[in-house]
N, C-alpha and C. Protein backbone atom coordinates (compact mmCIF):
# COMPACT_ATOMS: atom_id res chain seq x y z
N UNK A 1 -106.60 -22.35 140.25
CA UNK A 1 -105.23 -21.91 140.44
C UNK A 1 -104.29 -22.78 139.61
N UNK A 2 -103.21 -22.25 138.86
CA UNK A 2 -102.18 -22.60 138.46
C UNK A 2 -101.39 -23.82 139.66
N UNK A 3 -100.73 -24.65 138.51
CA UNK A 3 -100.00 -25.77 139.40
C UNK A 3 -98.71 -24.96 139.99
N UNK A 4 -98.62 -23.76 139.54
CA UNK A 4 -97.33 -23.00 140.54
C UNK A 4 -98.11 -22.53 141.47
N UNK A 5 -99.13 -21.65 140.85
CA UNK A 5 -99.74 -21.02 142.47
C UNK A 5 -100.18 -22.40 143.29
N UNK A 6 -100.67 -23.32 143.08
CA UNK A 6 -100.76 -24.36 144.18
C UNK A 6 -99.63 -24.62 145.19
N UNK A 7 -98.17 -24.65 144.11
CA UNK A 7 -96.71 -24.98 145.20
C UNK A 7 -96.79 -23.76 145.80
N UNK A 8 -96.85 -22.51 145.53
CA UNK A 8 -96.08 -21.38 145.89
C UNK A 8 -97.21 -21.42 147.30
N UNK A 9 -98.70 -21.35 147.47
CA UNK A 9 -99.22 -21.45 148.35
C UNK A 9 -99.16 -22.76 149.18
N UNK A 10 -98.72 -23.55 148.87
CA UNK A 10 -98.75 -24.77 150.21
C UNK A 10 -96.82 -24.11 150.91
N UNK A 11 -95.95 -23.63 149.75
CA UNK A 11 -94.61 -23.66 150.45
C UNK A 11 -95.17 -22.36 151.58
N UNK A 12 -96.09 -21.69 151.51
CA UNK A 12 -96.13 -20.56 152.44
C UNK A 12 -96.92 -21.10 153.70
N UNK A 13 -97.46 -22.04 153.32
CA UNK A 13 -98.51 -22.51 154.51
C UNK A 13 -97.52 -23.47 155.23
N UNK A 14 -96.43 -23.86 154.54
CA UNK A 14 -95.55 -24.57 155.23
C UNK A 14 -95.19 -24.03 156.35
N UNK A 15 -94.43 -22.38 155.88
CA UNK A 15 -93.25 -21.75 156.53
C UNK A 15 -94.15 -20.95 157.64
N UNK A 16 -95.74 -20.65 157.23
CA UNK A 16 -96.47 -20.14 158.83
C UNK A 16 -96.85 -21.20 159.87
N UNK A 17 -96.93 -22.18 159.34
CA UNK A 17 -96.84 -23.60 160.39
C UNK A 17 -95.70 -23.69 161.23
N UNK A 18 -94.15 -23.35 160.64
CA UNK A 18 -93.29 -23.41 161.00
C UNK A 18 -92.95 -22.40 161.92
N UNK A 19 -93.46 -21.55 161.50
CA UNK A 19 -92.85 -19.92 162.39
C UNK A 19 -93.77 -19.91 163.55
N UNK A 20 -95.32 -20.81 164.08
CA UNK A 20 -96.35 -20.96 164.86
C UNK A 20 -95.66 -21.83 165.27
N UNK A 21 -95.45 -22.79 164.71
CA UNK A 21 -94.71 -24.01 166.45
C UNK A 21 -93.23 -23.67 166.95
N UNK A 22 -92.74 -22.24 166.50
CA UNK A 22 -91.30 -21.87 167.33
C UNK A 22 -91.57 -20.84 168.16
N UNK A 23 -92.96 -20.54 167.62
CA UNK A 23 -92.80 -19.17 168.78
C UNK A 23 -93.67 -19.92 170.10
N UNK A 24 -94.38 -20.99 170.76
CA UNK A 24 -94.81 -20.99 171.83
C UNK A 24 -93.50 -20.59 172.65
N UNK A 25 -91.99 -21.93 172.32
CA UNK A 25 -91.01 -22.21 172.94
C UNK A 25 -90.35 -20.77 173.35
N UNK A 26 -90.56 -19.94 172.46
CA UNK A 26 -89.66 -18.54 172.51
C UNK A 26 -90.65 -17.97 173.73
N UNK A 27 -91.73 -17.56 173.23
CA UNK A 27 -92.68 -16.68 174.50
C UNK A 27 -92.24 -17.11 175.91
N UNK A 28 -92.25 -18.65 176.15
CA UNK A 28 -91.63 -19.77 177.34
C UNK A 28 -90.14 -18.47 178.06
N UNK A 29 -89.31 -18.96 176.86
CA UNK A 29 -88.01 -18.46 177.11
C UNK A 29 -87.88 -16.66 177.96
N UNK A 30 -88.63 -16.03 176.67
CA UNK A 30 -88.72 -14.58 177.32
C UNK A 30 -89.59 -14.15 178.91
N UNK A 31 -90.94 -15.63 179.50
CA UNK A 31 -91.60 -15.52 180.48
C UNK A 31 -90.35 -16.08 181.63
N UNK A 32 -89.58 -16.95 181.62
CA UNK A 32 -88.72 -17.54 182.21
C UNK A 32 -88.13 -16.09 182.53
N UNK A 33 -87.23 -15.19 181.34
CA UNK A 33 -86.47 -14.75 182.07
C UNK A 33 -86.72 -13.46 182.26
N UNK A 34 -87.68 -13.05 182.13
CA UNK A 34 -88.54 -11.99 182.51
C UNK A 34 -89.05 -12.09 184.26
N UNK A 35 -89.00 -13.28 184.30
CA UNK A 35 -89.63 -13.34 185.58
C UNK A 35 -88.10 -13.94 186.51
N UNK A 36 -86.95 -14.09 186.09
CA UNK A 36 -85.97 -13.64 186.90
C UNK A 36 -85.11 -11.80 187.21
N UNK A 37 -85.95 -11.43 185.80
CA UNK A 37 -85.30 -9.91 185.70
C UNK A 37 -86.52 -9.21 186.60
N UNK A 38 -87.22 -9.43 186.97
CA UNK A 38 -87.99 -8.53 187.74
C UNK A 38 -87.64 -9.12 189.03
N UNK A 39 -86.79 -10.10 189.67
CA UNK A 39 -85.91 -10.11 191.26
C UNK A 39 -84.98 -9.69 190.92
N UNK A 40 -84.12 -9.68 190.00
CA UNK A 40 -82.60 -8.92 190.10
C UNK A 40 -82.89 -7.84 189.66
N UNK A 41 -82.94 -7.21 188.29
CA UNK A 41 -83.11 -6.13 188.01
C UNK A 41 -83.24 -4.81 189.17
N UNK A 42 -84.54 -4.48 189.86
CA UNK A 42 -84.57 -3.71 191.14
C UNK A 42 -83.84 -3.60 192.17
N UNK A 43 -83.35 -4.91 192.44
CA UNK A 43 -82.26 -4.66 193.39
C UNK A 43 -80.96 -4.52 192.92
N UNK A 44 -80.32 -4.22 191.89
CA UNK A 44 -79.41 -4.05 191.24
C UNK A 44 -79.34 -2.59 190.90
N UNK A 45 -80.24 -2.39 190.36
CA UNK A 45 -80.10 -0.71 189.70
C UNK A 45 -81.34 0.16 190.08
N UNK A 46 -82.15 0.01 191.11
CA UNK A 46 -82.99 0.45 191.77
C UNK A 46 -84.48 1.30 190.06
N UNK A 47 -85.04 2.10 190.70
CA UNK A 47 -86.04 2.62 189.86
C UNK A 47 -85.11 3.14 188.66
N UNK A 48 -85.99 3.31 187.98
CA UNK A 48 -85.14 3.71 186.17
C UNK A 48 -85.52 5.01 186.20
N UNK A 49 -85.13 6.34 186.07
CA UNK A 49 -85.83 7.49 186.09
C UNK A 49 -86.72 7.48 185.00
N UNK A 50 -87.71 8.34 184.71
CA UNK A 50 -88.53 9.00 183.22
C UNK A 50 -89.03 7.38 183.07
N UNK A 51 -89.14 6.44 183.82
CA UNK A 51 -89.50 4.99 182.97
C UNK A 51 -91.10 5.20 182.73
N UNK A 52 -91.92 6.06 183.88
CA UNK A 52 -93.15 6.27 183.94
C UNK A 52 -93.17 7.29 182.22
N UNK A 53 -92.78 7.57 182.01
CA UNK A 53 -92.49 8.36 180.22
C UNK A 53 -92.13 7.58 179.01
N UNK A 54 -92.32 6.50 179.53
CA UNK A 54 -91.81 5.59 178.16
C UNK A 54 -93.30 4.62 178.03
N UNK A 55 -93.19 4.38 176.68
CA UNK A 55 -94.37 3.66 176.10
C UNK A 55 -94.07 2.54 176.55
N UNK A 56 -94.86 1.43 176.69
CA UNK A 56 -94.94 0.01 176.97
C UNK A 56 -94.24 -0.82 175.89
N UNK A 57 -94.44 -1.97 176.09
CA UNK A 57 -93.98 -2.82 174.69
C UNK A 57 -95.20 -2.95 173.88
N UNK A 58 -96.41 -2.74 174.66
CA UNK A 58 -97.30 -3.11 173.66
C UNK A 58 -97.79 -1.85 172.56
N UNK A 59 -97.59 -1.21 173.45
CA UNK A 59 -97.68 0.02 172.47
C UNK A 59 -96.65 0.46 172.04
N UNK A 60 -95.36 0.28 171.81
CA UNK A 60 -94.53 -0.14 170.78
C UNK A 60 -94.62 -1.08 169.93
N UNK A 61 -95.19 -2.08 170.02
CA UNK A 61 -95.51 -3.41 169.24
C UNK A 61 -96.77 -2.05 168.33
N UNK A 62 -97.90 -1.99 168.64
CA UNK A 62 -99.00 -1.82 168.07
C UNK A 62 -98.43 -0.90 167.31
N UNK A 63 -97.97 0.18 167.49
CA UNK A 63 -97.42 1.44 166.66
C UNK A 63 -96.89 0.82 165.92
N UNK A 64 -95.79 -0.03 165.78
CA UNK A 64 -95.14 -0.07 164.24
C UNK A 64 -95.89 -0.95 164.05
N UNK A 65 -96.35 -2.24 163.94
CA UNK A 65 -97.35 -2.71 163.48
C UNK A 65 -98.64 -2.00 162.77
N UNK A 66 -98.83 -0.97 163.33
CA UNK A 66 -99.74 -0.40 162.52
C UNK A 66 -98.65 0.59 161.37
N UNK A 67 -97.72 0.84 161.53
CA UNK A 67 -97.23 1.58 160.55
C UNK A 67 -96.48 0.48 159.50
N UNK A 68 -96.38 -0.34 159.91
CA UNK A 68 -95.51 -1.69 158.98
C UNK A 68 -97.11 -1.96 158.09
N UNK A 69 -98.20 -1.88 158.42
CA UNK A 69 -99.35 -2.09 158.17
C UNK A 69 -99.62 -1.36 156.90
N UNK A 70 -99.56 -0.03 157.00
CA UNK A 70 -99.26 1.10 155.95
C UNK A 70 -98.58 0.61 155.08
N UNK A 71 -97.63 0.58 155.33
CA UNK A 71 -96.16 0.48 154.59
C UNK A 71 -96.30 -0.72 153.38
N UNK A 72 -96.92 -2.23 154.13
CA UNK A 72 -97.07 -2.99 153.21
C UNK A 72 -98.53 -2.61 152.11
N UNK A 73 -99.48 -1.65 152.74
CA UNK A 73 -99.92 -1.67 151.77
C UNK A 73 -99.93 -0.81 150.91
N UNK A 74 -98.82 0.20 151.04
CA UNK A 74 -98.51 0.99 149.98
C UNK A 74 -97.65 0.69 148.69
N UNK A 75 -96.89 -0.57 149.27
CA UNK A 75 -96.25 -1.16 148.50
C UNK A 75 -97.03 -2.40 147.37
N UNK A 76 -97.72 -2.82 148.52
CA UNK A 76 -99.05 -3.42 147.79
C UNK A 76 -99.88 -2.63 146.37
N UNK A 77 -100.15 -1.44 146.16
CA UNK A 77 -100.63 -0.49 146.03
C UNK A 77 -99.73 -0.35 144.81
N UNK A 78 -98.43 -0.22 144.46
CA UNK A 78 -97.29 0.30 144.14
C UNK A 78 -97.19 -1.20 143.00
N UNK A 79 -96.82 -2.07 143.62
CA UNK A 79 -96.22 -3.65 142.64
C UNK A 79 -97.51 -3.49 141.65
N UNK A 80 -98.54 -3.36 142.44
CA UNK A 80 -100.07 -3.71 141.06
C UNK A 80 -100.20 -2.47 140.33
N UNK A 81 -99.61 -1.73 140.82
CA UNK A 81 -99.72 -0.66 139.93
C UNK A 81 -98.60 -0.58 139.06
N UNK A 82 -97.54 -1.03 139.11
CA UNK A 82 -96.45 -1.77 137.98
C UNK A 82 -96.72 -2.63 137.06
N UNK A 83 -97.43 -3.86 137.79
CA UNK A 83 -97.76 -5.10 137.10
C UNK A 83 -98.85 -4.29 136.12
N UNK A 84 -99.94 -3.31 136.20
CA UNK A 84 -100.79 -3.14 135.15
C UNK A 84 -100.43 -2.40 134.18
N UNK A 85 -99.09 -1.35 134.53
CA UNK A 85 -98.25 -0.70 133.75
C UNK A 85 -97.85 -1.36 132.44
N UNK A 86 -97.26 -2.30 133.23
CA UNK A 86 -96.09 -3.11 132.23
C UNK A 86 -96.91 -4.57 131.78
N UNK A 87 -98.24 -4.39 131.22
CA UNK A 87 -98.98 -5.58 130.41
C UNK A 87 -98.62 -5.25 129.32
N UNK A 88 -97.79 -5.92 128.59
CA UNK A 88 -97.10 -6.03 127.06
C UNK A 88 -98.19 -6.16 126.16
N UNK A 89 -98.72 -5.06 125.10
CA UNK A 89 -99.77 -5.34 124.08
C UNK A 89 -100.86 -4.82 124.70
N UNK A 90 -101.26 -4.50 125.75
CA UNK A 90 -102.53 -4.23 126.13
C UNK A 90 -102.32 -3.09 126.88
N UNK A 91 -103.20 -1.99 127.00
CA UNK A 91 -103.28 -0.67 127.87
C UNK A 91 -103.54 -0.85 128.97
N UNK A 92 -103.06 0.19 129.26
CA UNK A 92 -103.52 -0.01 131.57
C UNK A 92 -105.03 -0.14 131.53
N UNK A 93 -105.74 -0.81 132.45
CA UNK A 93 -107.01 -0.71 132.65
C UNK A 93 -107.47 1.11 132.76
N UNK A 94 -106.42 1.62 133.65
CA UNK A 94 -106.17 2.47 134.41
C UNK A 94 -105.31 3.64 134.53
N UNK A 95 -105.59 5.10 134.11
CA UNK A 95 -104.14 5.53 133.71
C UNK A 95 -103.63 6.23 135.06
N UNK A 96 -104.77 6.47 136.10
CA UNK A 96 -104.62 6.96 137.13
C UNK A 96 -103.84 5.82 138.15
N UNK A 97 -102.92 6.09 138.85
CA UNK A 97 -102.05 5.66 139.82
C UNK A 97 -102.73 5.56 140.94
N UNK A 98 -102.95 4.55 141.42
CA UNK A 98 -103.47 4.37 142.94
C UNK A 98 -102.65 5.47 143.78
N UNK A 99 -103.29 6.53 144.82
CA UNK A 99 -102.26 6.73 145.43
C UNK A 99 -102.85 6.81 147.26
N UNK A 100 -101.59 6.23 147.87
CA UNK A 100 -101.62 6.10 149.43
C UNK A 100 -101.90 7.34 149.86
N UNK A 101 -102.69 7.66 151.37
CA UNK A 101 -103.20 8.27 151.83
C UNK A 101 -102.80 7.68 153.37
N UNK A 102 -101.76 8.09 154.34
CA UNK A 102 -101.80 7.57 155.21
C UNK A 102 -103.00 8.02 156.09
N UNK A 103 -103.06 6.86 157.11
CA UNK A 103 -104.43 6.74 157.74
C UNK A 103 -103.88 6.84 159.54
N UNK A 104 -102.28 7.03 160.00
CA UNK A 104 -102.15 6.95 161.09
C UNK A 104 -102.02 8.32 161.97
N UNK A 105 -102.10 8.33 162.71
CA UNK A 105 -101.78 9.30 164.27
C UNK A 105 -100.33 10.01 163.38
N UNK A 106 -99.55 8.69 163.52
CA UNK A 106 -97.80 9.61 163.01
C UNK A 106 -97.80 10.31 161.50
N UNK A 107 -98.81 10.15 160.69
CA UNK A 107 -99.08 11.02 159.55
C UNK A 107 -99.48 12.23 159.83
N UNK A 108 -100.45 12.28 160.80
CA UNK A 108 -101.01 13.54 160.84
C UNK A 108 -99.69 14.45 161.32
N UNK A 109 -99.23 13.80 162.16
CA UNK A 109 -98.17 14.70 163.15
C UNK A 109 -96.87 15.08 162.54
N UNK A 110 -97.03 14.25 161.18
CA UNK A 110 -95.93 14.64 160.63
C UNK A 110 -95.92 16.08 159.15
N UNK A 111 -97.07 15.93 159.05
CA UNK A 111 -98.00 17.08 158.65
C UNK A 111 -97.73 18.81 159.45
N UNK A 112 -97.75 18.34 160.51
CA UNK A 112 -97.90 19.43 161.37
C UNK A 112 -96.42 19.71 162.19
């Protein structure tokens, strides 16, 4: 590796070190007051109607996560397929374009 790719990969290993020792404190914060909103909450505004109709958080988390998932690698897909475009003096390896194929549940449905 290049003496840039060496900085550019330790500054990233920095900033996931960094973003791993802030989130225990946060999870803390949201269990704290999660676990005062489930004594007030109910007795305040009683049952939520349609709540039994709503997705969880985790399956809100997983859904866009899996679609943020897509997304980066279409873009992924997209930059290298620029970068081989635009090699000054030399031909594409490749004249065919990578192209995305979504792979989720919300593709199909959006199909239909």
């Amino acid at each position: 590796m290049s003496k840039v790719m060496d900085q550019l990969t330790e500054r990233q290993e920095q900033f996931l070190d960094l973003a791993t020792r802030w989130q225990e404190p946060v999870v803390d914060g949201v269990r704290r007051t999660a676990s005062v909103m489930d004594r007030v909450v109910p007795e305040r505004f009683g049952n939520v109607p349609f709540a039994d109709r709503l997705p969880t958080a985790t399956e809100l988390i997983e859904n866009q996560y899996a679609f943020a998932k897509e997304w980066m690698q279409l873009n992924h897909d997209f930059a290298l397929s620029v970068a081989e475009a635009s090699r000054l003096g030399k031909a594409p390896a490749s004249a065919e374009t990578k192209t995305h194929k979504p792979t989720s549940a919300n593709a199909a449905k959006a199909k239909s």
